[in-house]
Protein backbone atom coordinates (compact mmCIF):
# COMPACT_ATOMS: atom_id res chain seq x y z
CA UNK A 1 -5.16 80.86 1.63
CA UNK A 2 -6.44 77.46 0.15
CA UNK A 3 -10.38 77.30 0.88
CA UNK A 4 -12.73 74.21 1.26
CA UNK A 5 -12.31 73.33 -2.35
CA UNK A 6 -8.77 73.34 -2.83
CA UNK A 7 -8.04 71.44 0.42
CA UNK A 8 -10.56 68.87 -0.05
CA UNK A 9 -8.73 68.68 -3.86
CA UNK A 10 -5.31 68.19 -2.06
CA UNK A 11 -7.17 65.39 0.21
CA UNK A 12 -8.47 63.18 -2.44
CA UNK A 13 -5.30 63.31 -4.27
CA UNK A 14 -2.68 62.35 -1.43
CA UNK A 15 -6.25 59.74 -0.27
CA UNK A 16 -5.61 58.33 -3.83
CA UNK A 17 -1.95 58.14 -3.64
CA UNK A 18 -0.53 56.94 -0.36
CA UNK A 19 -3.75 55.44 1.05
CA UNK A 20 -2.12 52.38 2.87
CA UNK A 21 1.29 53.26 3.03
CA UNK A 22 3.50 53.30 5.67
CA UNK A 23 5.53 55.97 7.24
CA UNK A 24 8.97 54.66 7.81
CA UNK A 25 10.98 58.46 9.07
CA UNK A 26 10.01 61.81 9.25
CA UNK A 27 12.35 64.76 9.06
CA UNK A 28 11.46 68.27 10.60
CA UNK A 29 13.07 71.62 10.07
CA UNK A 30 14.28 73.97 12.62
CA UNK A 31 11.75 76.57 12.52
CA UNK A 32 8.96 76.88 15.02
CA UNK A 33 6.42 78.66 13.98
CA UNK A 34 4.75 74.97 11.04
CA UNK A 35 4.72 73.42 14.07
CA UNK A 36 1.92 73.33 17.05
CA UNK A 37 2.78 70.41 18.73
CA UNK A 38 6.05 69.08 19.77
CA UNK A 39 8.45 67.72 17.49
CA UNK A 40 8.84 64.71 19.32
CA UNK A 41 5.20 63.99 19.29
CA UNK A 42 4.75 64.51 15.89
CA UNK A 43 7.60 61.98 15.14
CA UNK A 44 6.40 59.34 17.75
CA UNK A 45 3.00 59.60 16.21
CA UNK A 46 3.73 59.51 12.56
CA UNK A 47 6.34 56.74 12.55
CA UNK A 48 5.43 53.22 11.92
CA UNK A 49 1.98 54.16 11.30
CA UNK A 50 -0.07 53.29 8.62
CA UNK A 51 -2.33 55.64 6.44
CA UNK A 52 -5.80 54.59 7.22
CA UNK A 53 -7.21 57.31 4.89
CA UNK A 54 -6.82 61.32 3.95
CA UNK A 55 -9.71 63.47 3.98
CA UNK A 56 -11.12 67.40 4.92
CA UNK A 57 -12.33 68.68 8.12
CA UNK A 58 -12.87 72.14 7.17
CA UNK A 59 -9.61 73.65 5.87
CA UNK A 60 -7.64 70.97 7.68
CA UNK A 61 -6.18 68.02 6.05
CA UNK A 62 -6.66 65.10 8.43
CA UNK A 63 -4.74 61.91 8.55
CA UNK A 64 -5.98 59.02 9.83
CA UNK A 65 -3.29 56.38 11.04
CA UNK A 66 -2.66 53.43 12.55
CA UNK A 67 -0.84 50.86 13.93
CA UNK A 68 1.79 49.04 11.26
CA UNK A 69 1.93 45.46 12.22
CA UNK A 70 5.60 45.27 12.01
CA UNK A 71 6.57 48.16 14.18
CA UNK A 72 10.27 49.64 15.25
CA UNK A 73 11.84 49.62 18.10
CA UNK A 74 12.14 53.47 19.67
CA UNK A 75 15.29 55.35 18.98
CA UNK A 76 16.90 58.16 20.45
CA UNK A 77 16.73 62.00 19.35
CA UNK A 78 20.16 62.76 17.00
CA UNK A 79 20.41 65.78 14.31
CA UNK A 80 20.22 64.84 10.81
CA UNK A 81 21.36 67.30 7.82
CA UNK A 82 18.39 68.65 6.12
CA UNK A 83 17.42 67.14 3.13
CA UNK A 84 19.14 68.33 -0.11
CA UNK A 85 21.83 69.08 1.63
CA UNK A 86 21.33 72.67 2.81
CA UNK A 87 22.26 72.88 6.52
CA UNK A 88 21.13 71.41 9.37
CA UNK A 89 18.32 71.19 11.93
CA UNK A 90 16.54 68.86 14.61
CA UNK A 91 14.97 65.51 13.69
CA UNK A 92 13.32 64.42 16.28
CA UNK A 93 13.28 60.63 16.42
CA UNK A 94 10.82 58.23 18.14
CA UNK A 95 11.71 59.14 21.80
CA UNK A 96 11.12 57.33 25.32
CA UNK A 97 8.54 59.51 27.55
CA UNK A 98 6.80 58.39 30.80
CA UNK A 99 4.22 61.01 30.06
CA UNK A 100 1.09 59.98 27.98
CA UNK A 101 0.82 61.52 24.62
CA UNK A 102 -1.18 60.98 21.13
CA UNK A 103 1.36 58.12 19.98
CA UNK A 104 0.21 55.97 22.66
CA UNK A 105 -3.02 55.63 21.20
CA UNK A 106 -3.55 52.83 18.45
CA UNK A 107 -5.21 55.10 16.20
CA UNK A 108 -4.02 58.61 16.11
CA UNK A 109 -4.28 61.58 13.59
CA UNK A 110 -1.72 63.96 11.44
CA UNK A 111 -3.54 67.26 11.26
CA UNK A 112 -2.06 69.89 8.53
CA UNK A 113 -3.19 73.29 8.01
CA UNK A 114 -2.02 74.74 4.90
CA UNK A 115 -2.03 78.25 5.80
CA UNK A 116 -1.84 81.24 2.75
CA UNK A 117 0.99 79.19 1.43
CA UNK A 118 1.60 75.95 2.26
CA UNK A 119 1.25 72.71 0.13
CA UNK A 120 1.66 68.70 0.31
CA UNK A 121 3.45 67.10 -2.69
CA UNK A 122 3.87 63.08 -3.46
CA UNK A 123 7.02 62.66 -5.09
CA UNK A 124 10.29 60.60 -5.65
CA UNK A 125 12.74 60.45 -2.84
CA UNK A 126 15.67 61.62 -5.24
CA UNK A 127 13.81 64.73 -6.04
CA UNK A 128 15.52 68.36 -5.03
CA UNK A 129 14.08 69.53 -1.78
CA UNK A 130 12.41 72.93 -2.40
CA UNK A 131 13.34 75.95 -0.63
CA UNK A 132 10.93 76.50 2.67
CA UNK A 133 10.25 72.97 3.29
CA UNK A 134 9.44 71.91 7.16
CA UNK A 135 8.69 68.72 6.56
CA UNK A 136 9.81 65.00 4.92
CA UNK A 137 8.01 62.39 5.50
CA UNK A 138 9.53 59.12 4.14
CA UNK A 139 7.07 56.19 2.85
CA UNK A 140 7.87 52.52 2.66
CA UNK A 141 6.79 52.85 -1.24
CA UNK A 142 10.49 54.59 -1.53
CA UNK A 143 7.94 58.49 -2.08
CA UNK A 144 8.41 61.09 -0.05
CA UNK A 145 5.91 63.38 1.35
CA UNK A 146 6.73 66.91 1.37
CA UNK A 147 4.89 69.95 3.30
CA UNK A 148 6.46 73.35 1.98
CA UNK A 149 5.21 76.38 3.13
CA UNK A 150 7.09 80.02 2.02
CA UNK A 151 5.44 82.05 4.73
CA UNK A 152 5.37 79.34 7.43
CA UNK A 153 1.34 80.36 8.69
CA UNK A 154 0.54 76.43 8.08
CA UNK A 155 0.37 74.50 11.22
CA UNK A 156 1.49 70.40 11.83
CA UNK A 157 0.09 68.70 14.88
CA UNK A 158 -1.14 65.51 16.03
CA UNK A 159 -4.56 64.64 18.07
CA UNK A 160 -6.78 62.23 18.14
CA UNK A 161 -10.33 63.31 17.59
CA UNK A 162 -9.97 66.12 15.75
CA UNK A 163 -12.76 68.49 15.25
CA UNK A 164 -12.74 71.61 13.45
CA UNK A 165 -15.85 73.51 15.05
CA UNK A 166 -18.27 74.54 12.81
CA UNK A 167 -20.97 73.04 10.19
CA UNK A 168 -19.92 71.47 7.14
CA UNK A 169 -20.95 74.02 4.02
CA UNK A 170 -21.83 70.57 1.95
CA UNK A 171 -23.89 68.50 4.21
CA UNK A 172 -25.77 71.16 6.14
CA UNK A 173 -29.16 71.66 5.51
CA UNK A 174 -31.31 74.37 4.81
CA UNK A 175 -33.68 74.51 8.47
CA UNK A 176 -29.91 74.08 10.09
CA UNK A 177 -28.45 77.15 7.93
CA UNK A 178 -31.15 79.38 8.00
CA UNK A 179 -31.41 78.80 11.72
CA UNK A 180 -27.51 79.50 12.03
CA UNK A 181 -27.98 83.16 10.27
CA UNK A 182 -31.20 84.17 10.44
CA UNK A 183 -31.35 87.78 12.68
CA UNK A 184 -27.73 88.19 13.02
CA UNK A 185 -26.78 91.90 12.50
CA UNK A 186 -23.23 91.50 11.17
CA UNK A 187 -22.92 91.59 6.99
CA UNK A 188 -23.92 88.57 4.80
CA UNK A 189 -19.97 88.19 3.88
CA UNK A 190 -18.64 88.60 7.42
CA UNK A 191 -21.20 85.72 8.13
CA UNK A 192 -19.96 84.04 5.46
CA UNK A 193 -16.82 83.45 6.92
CA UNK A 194 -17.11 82.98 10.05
CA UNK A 195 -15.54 79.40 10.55
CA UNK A 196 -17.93 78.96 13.93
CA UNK A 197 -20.71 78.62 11.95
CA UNK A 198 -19.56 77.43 8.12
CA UNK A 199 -16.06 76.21 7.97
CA UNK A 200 -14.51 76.06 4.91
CA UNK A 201 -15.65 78.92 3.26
CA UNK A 202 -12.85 81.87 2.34
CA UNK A 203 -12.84 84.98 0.46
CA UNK A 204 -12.85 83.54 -2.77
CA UNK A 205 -16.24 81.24 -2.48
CA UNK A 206 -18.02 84.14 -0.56
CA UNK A 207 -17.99 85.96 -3.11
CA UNK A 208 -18.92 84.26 -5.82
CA UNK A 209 -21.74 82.41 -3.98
CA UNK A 210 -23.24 85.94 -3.08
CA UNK A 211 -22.79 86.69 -6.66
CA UNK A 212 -25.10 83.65 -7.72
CA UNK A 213 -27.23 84.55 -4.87
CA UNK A 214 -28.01 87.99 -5.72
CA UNK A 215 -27.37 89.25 -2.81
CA UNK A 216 -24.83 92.77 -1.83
CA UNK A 217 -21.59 91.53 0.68
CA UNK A 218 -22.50 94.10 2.79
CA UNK A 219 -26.23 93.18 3.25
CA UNK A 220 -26.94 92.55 7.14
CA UNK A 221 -27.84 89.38 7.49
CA UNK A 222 -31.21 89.79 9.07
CA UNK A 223 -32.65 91.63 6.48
CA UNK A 224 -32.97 88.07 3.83
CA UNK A 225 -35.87 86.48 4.10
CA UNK A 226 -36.24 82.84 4.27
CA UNK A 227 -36.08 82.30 0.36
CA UNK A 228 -33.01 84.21 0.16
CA UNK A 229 -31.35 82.42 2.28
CA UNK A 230 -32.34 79.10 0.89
CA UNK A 231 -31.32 80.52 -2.83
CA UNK A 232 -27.67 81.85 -0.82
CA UNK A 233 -27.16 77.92 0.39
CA UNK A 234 -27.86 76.52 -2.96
CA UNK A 235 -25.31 79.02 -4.27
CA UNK A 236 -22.63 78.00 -2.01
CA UNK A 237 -23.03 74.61 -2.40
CA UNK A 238 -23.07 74.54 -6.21
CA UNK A 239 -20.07 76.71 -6.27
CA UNK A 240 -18.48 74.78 -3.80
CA UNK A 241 -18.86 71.75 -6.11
CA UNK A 242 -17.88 73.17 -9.00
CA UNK A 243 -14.67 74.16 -7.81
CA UNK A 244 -13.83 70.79 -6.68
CA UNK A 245 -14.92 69.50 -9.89
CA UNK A 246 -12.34 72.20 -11.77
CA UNK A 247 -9.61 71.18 -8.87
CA UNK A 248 -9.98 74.68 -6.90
CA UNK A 249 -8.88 78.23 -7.97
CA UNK A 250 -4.87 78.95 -8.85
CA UNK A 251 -4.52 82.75 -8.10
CA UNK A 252 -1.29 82.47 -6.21
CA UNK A 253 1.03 79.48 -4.76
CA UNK A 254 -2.06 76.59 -4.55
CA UNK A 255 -1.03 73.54 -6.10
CA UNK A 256 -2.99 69.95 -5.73
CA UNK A 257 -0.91 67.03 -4.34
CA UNK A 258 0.83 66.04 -8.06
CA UNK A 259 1.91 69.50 -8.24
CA UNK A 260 -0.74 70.85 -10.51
CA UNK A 261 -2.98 74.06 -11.11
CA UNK A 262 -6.36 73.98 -9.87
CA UNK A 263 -9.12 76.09 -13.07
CA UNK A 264 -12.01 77.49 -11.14
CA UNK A 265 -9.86 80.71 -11.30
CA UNK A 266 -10.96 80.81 -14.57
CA UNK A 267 -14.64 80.88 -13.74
CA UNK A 268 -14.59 83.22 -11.37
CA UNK A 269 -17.18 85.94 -12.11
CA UNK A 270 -16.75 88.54 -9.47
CA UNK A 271 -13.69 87.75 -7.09
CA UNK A 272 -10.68 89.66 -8.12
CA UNK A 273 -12.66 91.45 -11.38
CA UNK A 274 -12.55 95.05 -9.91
CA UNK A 275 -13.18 97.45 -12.94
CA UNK A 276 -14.04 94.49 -15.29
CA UNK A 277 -17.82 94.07 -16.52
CA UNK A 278 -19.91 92.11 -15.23
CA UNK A 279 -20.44 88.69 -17.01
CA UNK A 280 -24.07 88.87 -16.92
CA UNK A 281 -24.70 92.81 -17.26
CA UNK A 282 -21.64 94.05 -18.12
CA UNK A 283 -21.79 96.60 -14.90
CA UNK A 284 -18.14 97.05 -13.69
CA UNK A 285 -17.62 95.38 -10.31
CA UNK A 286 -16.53 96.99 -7.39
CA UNK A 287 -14.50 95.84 -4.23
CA UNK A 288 -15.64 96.84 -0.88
CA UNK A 289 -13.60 96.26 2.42
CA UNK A 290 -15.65 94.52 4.76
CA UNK A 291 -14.32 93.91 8.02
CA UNK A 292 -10.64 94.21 6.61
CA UNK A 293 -11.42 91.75 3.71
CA UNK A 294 -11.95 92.66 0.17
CA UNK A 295 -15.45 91.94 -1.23
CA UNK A 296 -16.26 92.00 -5.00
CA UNK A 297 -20.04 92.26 -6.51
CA UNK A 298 -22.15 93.44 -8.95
CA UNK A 299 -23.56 96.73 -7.67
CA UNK A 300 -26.74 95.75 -10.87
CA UNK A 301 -26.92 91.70 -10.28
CA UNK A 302 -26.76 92.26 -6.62
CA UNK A 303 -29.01 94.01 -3.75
């Protein structure tokens, strides 16, 4: 599943490229389970907007939009074929309803969660349409913006306010964090990722800030003191940044919004190294199951 670094990688990018663009259609496929609000909503709020601006809220990709100042007239529901060709499913057009909904508003938002699997790519209309893709929407810059998804555990909805619960793992502070996990009983790594309290944070950057951190996955969290706590926060924020920096980690279907491999994969030094020596000591590291995740450490650099 795409963590904090390779969402907010996927942000900038599609912030950089379509940025003030306007959403002319939007084409939906026929399976439920991408989408968690109504098809018709999602349409009527997409639409005519413009892109105010991309950006992260947690592992969600938020869109900001707004009114276009030339706007269309609603039109009625039809079925179109599915892009590329391939069958057919519902598009739900801009539709009349007496009941109040999210495209009412002048500023409304597109919220995507990417799921273990899902992606947003920029590219030109003519392009093939990929296998597994729920969604096409069509830009006045003649682009398309695509959101495939293999699996189909990403979600598409509209809102307006969005808010992800949770502290931001970038901008919190240390009296705020250490406040947040001081005394709790349940492991460091559970802690970790618990998106009530950090969101962002997956497997992946657990592990590898623990690593820096010195500290075991399986440590309870009321056992660090003060100082190991502050030293844990440092870690996840500098490994946080660092895999922005290197465009997130590739280790299975991630891709940024051009398409492209993130590299922090490549500077992993525990996550997905069972067996292999530790960089530092040269210790093999082990994987642990903690609460039905795997965990991967340094049983020497870590206690």
């Amino acid at each position: 599943m795409p963590e904090l670094p390779e969402v907010e990688t996927i942000a900038r990018g599609l912030a950089a490229r379509i940025t003030g663009d306007v959403i002319e259609s939007v084409w939906l496929g026929s399976k439920p389970e991408p989408l968690k609000s109504k098809a018709s909503a999602i349409v009527a709020t997409l639409e005519s907007r413009r892109i105010a601006s991309v950006r992260r809220v947690g592992k969600h990709i938020v869109f900001d939009l707004e009114l276009n100042s030339v706007a269309r007239a609603p039109s009625p529901a039809r079925r179109d074929p599915k892009p590329g060709g391939r069958g057919s499913s519902t598009r739900a057009r801009r539709v009349e309803d007496p009941s109040p909904h999210v495209a009412s508003q002048s500023a409304a938002q597109w919220i995507v969660h990417l799921g273990m699997t899902g992606s947003l790519v920029v590219c030109k209309a003519d392009q093939a349409v990929e296998k597994h893709t729920h969604a096409v929407v069509k830009l006045a810059s003649g682009r398309e913006l695509r959101f495939v998804d293999p699996r189909r555990f990403g979600h598409l909805s509209v809102a307006r306010g969005f808010e992800a619960g949770g502290h931001e793992p970038l901008e919190i502070e240390l009296a705020r964090f250490t406040s947040l996990f001081r005394g709790r009983k349940t492991p460091i790594k559970s802690a970790l990722l618990n998106q009530k309290l950090l969101r962002g944070v997956g497997n992946i950057y657990a592990d590898e800030s623990l690593f820096r951190a010195g500290i075991r996955p399986r440590r309870r969290v009321a056992s660090l003191t003060h100082e190991r706590l502050q030293r844990l926060l440092l870690s996840v924020q500098a490994v946080l940044k660092e895999a922005i920096e290197l465009g997130g980690s590739s280790i299975s279907d991630y891709v940024d919004a051009d398409g492209e491999e993130g590299f922090f994969q490549l500077q992993h030094r525990v996550y997905g190294r069972e067996g292999e020596p530790c960089l530092v000591c040269g210790t093999p590291i082990k994987r642990v199951v903690i609460a039905g995740r795997s965990s991967h450490y340094c049983p020497e650099c870590q206690s």
